[in-house]
N, C-alpha and C. Protein backbone atom coordinates (compact mmCIF):
# COMPACT_ATOMS: atom_id res chain seq x y z
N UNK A 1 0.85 -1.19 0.00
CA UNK A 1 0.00 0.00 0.00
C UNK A 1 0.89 1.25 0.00
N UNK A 2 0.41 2.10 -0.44
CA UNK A 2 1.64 3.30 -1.16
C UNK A 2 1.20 4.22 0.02
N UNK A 3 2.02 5.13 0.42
CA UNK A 3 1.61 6.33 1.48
C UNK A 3 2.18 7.32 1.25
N UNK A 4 2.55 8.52 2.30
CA UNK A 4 2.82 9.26 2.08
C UNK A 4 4.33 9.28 3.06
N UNK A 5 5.21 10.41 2.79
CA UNK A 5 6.26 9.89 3.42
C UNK A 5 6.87 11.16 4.92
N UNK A 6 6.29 11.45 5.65
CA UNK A 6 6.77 12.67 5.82
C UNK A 6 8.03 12.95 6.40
N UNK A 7 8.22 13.96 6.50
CA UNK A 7 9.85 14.35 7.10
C UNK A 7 9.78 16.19 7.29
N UNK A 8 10.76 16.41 7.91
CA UNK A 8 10.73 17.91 8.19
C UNK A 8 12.14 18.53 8.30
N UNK A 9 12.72 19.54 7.89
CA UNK A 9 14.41 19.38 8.26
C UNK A 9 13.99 20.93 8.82
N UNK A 10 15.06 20.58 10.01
CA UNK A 10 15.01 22.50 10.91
C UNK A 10 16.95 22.60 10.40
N UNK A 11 17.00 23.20 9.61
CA UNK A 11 18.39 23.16 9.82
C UNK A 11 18.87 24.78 10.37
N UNK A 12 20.49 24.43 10.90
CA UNK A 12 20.93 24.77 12.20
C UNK A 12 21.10 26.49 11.11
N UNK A 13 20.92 27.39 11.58
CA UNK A 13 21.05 28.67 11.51
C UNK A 13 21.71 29.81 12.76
N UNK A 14 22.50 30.98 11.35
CA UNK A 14 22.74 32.27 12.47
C UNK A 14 22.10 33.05 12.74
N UNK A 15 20.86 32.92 12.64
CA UNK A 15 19.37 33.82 12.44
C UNK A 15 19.11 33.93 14.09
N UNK A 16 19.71 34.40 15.01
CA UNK A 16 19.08 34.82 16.40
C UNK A 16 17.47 34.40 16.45
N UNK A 17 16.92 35.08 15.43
CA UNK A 17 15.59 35.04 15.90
C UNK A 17 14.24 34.59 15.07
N UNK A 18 14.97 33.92 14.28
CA UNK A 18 14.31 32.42 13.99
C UNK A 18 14.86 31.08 13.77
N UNK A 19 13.55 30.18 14.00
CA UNK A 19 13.63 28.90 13.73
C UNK A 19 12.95 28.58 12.43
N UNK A 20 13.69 28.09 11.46
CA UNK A 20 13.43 27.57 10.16
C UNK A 20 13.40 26.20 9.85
N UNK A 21 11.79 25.68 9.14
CA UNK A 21 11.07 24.68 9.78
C UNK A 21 11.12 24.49 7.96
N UNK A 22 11.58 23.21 7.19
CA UNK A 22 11.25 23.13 5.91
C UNK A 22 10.51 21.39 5.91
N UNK A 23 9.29 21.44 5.27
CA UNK A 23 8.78 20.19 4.13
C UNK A 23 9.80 19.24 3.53
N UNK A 24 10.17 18.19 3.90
CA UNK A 24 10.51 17.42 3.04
C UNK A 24 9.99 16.31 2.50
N UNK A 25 8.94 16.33 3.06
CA UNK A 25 8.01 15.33 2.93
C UNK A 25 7.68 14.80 1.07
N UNK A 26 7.41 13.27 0.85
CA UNK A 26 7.37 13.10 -0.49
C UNK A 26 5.56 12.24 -0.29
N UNK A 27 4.80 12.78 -1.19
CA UNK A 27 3.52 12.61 -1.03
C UNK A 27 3.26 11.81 -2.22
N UNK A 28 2.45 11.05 -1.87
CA UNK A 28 1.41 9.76 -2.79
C UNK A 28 0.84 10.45 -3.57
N UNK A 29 0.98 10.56 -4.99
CA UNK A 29 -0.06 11.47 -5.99
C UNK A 29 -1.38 10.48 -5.62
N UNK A 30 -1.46 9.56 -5.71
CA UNK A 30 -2.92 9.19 -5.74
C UNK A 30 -3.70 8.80 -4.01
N UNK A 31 -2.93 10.00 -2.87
CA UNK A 31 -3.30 10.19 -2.02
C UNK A 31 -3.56 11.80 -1.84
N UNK A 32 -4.98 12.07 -1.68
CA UNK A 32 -4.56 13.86 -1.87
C UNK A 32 -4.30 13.72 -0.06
N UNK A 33 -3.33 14.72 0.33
CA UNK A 33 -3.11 14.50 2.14
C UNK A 33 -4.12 15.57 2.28
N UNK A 34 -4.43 15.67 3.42
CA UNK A 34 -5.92 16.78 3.92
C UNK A 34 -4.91 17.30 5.69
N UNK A 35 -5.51 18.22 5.62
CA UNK A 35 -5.55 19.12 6.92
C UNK A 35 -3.98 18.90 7.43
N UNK A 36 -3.33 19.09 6.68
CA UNK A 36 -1.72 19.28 7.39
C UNK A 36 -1.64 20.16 8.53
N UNK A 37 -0.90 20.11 9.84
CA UNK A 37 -0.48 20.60 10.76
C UNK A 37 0.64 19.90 11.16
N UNK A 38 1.06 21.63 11.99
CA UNK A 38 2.70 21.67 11.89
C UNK A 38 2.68 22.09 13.78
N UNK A 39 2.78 20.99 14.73
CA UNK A 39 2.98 21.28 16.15
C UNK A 39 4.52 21.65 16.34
N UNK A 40 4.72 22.92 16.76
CA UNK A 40 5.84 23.43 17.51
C UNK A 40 5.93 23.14 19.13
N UNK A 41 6.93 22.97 19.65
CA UNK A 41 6.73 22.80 21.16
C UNK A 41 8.35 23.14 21.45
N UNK A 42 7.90 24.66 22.46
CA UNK A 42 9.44 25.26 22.89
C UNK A 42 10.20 24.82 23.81
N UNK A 43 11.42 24.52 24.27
CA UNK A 43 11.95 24.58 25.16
C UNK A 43 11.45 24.81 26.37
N UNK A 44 10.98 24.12 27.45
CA UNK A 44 10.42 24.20 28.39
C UNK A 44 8.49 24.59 28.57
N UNK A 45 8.33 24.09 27.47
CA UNK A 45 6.72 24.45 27.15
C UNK A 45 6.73 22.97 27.25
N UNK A 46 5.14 22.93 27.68
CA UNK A 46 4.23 21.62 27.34
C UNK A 46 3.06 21.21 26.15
N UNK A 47 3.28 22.52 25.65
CA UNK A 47 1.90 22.66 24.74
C UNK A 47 2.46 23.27 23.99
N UNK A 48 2.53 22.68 22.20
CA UNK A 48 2.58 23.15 21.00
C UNK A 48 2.07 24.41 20.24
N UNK A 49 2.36 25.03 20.13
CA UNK A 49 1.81 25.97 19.03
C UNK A 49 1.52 25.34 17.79
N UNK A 50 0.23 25.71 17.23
CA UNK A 50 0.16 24.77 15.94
C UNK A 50 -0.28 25.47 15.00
N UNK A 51 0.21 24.94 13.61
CA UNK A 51 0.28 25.95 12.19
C UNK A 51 -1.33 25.15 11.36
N UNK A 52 -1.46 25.73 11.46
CA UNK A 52 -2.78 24.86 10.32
C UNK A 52 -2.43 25.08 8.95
N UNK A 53 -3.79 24.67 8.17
CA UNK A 53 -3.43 25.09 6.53
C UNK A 53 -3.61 26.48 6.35
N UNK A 54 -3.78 27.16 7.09
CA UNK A 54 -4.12 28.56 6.59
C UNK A 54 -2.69 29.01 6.61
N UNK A 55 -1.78 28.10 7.06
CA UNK A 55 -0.48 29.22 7.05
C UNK A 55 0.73 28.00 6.60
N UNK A 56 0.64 26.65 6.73
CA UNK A 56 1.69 25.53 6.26
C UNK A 56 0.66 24.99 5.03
N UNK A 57 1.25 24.92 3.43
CA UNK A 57 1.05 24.60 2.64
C UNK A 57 1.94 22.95 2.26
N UNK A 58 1.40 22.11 1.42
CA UNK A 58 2.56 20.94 0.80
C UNK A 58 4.08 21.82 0.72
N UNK A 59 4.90 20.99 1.16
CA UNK A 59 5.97 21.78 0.88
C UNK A 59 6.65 22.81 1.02
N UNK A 60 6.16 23.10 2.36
CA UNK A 60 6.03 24.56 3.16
C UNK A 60 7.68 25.06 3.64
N UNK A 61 7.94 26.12 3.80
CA UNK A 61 9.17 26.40 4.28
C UNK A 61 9.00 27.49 5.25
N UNK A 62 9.10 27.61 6.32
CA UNK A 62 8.80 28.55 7.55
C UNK A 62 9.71 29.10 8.16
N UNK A 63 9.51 30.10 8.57
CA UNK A 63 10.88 30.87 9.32
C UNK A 63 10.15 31.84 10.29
N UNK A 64 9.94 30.57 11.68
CA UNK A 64 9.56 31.10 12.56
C UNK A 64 10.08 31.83 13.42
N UNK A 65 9.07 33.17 14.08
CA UNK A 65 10.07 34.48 14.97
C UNK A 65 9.31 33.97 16.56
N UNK A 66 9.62 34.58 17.28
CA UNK A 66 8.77 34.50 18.60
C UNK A 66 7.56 35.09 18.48
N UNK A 67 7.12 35.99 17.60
CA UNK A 67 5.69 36.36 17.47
C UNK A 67 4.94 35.26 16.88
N UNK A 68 5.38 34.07 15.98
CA UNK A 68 4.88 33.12 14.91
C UNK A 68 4.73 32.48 16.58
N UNK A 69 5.57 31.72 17.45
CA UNK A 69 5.63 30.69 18.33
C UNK A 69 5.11 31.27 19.91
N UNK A 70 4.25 32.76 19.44
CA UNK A 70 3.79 33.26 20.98
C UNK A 70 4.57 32.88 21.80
N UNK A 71 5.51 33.74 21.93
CA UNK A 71 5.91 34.02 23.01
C UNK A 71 6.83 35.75 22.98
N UNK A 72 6.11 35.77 21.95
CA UNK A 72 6.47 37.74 21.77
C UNK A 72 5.29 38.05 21.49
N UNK A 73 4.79 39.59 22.49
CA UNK A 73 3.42 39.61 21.50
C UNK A 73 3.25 41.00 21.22
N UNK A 74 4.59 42.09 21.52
CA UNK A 74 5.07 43.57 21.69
C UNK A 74 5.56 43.88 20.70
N UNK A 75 5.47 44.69 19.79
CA UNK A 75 6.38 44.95 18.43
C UNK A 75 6.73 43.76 17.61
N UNK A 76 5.52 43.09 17.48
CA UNK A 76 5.99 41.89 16.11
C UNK A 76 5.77 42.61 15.10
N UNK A 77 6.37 42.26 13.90
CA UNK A 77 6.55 42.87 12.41
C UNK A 77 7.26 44.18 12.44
N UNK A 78 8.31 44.56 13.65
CA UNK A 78 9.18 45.88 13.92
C UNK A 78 10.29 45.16 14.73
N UNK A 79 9.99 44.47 15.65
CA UNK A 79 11.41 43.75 16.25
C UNK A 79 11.02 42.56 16.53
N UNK A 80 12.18 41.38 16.81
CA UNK A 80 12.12 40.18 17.00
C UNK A 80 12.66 39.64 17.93
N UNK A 81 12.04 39.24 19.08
CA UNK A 81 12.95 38.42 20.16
C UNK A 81 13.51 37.72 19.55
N UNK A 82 15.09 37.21 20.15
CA UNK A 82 15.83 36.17 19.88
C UNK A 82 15.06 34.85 20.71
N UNK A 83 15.36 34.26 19.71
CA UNK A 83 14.63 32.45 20.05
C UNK A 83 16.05 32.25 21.01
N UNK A 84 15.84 30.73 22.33
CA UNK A 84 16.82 30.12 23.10
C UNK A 84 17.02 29.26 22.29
N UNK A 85 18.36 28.73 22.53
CA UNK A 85 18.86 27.54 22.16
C UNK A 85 17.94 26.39 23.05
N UNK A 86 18.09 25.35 23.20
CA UNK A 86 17.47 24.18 23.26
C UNK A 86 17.13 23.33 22.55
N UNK A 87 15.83 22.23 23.24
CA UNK A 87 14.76 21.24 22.48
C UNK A 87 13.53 21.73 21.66
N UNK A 88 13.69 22.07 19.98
CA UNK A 88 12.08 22.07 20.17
C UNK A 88 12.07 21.08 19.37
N UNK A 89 10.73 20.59 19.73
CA UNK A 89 9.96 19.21 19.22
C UNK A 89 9.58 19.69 18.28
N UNK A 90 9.35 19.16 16.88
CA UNK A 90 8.73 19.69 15.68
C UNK A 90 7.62 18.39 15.55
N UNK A 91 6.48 18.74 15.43
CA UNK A 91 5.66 17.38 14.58
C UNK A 91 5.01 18.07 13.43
N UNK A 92 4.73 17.00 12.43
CA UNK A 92 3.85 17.05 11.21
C UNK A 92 2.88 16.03 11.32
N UNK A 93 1.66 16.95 10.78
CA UNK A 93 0.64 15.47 10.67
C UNK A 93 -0.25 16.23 9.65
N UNK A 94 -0.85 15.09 9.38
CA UNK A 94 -1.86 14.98 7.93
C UNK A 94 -3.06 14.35 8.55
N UNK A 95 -4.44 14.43 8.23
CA UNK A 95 -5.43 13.59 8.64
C UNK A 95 -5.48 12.78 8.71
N UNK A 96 -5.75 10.80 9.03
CA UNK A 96 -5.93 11.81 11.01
C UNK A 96 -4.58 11.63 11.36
N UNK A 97 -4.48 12.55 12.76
CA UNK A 97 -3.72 13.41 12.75
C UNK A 97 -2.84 12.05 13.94
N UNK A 98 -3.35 11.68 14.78
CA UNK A 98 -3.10 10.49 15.33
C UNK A 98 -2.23 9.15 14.88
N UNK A 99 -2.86 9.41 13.48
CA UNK A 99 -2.15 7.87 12.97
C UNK A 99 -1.00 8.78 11.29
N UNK A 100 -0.98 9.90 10.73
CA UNK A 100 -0.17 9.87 10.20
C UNK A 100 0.50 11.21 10.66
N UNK A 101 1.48 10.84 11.03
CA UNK A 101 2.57 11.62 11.35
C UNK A 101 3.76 11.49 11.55
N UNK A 102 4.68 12.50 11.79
CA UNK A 102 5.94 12.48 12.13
C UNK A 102 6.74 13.45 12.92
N UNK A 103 7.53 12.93 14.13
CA UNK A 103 7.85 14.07 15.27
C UNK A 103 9.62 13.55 15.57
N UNK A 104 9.93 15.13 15.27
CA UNK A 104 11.56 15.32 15.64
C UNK A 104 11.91 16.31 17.26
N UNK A 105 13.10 15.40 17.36
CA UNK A 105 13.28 16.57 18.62
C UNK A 105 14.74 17.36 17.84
N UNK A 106 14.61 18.64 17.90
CA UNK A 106 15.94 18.92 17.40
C UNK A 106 16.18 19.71 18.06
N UNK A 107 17.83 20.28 18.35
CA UNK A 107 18.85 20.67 19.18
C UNK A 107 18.75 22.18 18.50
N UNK A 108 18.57 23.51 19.11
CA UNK A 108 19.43 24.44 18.43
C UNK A 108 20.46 25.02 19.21
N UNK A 109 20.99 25.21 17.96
CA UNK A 109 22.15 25.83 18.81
C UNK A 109 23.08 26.78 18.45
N UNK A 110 22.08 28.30 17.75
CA UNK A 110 22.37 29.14 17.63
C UNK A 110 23.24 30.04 18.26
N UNK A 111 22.52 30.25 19.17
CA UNK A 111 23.88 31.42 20.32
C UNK A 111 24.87 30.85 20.61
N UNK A 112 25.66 29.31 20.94
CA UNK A 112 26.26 28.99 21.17
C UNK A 112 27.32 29.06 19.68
N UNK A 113 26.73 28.87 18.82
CA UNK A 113 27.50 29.11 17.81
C UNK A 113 27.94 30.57 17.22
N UNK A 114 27.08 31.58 17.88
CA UNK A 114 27.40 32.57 17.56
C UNK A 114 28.41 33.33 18.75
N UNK A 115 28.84 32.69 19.59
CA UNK A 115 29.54 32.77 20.76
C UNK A 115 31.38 32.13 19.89
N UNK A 116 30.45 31.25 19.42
CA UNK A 116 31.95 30.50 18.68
C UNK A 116 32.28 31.16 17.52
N UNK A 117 31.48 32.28 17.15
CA UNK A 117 32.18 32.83 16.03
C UNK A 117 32.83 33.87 16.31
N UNK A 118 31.89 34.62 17.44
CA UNK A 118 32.81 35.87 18.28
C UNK A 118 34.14 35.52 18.71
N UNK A 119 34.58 34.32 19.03
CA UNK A 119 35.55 33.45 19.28
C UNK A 119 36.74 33.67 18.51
N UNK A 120 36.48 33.36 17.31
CA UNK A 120 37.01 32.71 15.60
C UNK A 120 37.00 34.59 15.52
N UNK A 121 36.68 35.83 15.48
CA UNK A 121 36.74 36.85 15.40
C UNK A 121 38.32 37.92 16.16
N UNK A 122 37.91 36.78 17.40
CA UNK A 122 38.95 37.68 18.37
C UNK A 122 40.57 36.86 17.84
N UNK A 123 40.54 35.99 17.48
CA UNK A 123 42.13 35.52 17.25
C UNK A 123 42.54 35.97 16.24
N UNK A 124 43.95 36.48 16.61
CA UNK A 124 44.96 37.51 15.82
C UNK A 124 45.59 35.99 14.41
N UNK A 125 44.92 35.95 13.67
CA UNK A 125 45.46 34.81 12.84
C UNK A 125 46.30 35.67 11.33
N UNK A 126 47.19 35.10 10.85
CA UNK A 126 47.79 35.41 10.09
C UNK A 126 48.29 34.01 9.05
N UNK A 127 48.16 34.52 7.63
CA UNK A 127 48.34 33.36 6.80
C UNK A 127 49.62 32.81 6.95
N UNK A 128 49.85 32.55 8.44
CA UNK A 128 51.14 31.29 8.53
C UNK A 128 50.90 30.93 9.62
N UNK A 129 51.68 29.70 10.32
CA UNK A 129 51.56 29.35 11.07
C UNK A 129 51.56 30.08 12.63
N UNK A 130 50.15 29.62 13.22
CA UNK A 130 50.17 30.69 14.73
C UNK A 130 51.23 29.81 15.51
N UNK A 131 51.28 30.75 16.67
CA UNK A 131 51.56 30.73 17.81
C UNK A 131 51.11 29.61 18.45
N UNK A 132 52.01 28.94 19.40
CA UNK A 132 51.20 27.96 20.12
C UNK A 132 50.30 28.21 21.23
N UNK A 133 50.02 29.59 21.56
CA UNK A 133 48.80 29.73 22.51
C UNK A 133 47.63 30.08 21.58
N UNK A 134 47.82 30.23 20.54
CA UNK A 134 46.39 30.25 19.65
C UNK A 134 46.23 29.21 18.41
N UNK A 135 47.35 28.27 18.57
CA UNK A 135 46.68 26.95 18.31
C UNK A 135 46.09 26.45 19.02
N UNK A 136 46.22 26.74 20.71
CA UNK A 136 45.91 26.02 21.49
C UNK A 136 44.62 26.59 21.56
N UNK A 137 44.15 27.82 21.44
CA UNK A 137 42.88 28.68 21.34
C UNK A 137 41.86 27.62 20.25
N UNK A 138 42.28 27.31 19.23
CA UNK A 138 42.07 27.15 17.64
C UNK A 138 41.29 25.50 18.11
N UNK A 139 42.26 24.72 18.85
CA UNK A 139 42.09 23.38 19.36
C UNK A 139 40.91 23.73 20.58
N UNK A 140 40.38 24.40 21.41
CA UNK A 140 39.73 24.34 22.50
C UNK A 140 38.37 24.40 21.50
N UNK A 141 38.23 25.87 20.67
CA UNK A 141 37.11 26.19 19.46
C UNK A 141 36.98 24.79 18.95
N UNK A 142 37.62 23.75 18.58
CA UNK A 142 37.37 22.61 17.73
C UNK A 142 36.43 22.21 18.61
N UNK A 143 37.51 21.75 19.88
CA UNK A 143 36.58 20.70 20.76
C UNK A 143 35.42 21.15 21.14
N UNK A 144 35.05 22.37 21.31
CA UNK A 144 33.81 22.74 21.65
C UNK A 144 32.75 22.26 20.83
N UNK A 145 33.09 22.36 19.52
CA UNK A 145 32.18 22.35 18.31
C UNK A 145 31.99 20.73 18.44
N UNK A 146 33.04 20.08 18.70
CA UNK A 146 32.47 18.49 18.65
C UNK A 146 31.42 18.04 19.68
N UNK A 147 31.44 18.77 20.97
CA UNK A 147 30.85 18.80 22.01
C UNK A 147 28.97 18.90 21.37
N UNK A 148 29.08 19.90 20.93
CA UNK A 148 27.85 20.81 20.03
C UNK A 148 27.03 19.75 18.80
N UNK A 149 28.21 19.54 18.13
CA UNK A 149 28.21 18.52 17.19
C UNK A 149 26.98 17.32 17.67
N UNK A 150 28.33 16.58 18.96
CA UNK A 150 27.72 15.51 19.39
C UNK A 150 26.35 15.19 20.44
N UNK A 151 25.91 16.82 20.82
CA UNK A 151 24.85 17.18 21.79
C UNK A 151 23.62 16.93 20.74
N UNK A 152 24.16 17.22 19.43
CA UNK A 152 22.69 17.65 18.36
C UNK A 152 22.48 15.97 17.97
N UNK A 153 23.46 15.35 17.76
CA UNK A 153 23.54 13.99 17.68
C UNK A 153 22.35 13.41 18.43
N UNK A 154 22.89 13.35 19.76
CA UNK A 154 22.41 12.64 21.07
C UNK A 154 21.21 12.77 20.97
N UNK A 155 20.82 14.66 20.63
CA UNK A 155 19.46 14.61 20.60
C UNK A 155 18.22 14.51 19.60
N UNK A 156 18.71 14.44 18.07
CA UNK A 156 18.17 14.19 17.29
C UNK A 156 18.22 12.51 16.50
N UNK A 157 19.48 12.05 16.20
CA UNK A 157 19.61 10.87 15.73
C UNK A 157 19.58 9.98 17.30
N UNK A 158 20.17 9.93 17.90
CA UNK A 158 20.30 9.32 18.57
C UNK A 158 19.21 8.65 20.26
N UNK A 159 18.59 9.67 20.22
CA UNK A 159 17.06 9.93 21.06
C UNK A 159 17.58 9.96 22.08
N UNK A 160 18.31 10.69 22.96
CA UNK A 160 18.76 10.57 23.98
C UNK A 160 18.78 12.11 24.49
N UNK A 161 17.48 12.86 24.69
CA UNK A 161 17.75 13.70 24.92
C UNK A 161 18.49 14.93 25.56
N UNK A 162 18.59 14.22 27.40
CA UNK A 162 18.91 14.45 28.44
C UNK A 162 20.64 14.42 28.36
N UNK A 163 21.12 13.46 27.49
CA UNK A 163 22.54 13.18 27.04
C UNK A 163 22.69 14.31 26.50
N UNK A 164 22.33 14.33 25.10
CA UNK A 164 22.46 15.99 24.52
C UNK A 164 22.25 17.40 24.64
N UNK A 165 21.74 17.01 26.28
CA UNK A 165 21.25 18.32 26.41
C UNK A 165 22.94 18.73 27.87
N UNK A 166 23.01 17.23 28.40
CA UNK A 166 24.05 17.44 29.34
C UNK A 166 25.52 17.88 28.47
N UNK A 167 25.92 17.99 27.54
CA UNK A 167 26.24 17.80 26.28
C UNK A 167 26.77 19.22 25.97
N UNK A 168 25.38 19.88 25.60
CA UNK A 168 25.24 20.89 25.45
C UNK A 168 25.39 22.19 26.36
N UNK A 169 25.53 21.46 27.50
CA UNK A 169 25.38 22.67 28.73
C UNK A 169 27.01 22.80 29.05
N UNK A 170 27.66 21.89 28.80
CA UNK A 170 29.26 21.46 28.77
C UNK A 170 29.81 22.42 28.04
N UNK A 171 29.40 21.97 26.72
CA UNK A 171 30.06 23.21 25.88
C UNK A 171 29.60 24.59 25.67
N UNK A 172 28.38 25.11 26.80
CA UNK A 172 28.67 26.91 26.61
C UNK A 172 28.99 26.67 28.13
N UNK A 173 29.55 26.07 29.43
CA UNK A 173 30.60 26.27 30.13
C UNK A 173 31.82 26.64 29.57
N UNK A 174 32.52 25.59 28.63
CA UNK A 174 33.38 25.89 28.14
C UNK A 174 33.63 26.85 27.49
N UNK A 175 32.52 27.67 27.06
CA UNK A 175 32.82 28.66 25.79
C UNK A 175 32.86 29.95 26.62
N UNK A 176 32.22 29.83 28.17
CA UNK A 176 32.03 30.81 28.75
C UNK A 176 33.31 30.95 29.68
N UNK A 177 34.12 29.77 29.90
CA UNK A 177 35.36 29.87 30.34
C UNK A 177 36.40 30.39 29.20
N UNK A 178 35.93 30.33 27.83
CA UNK A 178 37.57 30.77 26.66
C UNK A 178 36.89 32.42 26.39
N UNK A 179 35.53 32.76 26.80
CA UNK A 179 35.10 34.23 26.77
C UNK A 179 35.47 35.01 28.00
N UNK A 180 35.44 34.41 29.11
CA UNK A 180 35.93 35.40 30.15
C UNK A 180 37.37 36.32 30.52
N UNK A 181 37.01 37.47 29.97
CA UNK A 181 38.40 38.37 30.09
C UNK A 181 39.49 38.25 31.46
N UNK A 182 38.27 38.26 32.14
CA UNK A 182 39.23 38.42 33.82
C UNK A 182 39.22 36.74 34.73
N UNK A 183 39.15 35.82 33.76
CA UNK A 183 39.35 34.69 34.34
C UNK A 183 41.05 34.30 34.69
């Protein structure tokens, strides 16, 4: 029996203040899908925000702000809260909504990466070989990123949330120990 296939990719962005939610879903021509919805669920929320068809189409590509995911409700369409890093749960479903669907937990991890670029900004690099205290700088930036790497892992491929999230809290210690001036 032929179906439909869904999928969703949030991929990782420097966008402070959105989360970008894309369709990848591959659909049964001789299934028309009905009533698509798109459940968001933030970081420390219990309850989804949900997109209906009036606003997620087949093949939809979204670039949600905190006004889209309520939790800004002061100057939307003039300024944009920055979204947290964390868990959000993404689901998709098609009618009924119970039996076809599909739900990701994915990692962001924006600020932390934008912490690592302020990072990659401050070192005095020159097209030859550095110094060994800013290789050693160069090597801490790596390991962090594997840290990051392996947090998004834990928590998306791997289902282990609590791992990736312990993971994750590791490496902006660390990043907050190679940022501190007067340490």
């Amino acid at each position: 029996m032929s179906r439909h296939v869904l999928s969703l990719e949030a991929p990782t962005t420097l966008n402070k203040c959105i989360l970008r939610v894309i369709d990848t879903s591959i659909y049964n021509a001789d299934m028309a899908p009905r009533c698509p919805q798109l459940y968001v669920t933030l970081p420390g929320f219990s309850r989804p925000v949900v997109f209906d068809e009036s606003v997620i189409s087949l093949g939809f590509s979204l670039n949600l702000t905190a006004c889209d995911l309520e939790i800004q409700t002061a100057g939307c369409g003039t300024s944009y809260a920055d979204l947290q890093d964390g868990i959000y749960v993404l689901k998709y479903a098609l009618s009924p909504h119970d039996v076809v669907y599909v739900e990701y937990n994915h990692l962001r991890i924006t600020m932390a990466l934008l912490k690592i670029q302020e990072l990659r900004c401050d070192l005095q690099l020159n097209a030859c070989d550095p110094p060994k205290a800013i290789k050693d700088k160069m090597d801490k930036i790596d390991e962090i990123m594997q840290y990051l790497e392996t947090a998004k892992a834990k928590v998306e491929l791997c289902h282990e949330p609590s791992k990736g999230m312990e993971l994750y809290n590791y490496a902006i210690k660390l990043l907050g120990k190679m940022q501190c001036k007067t340490c």
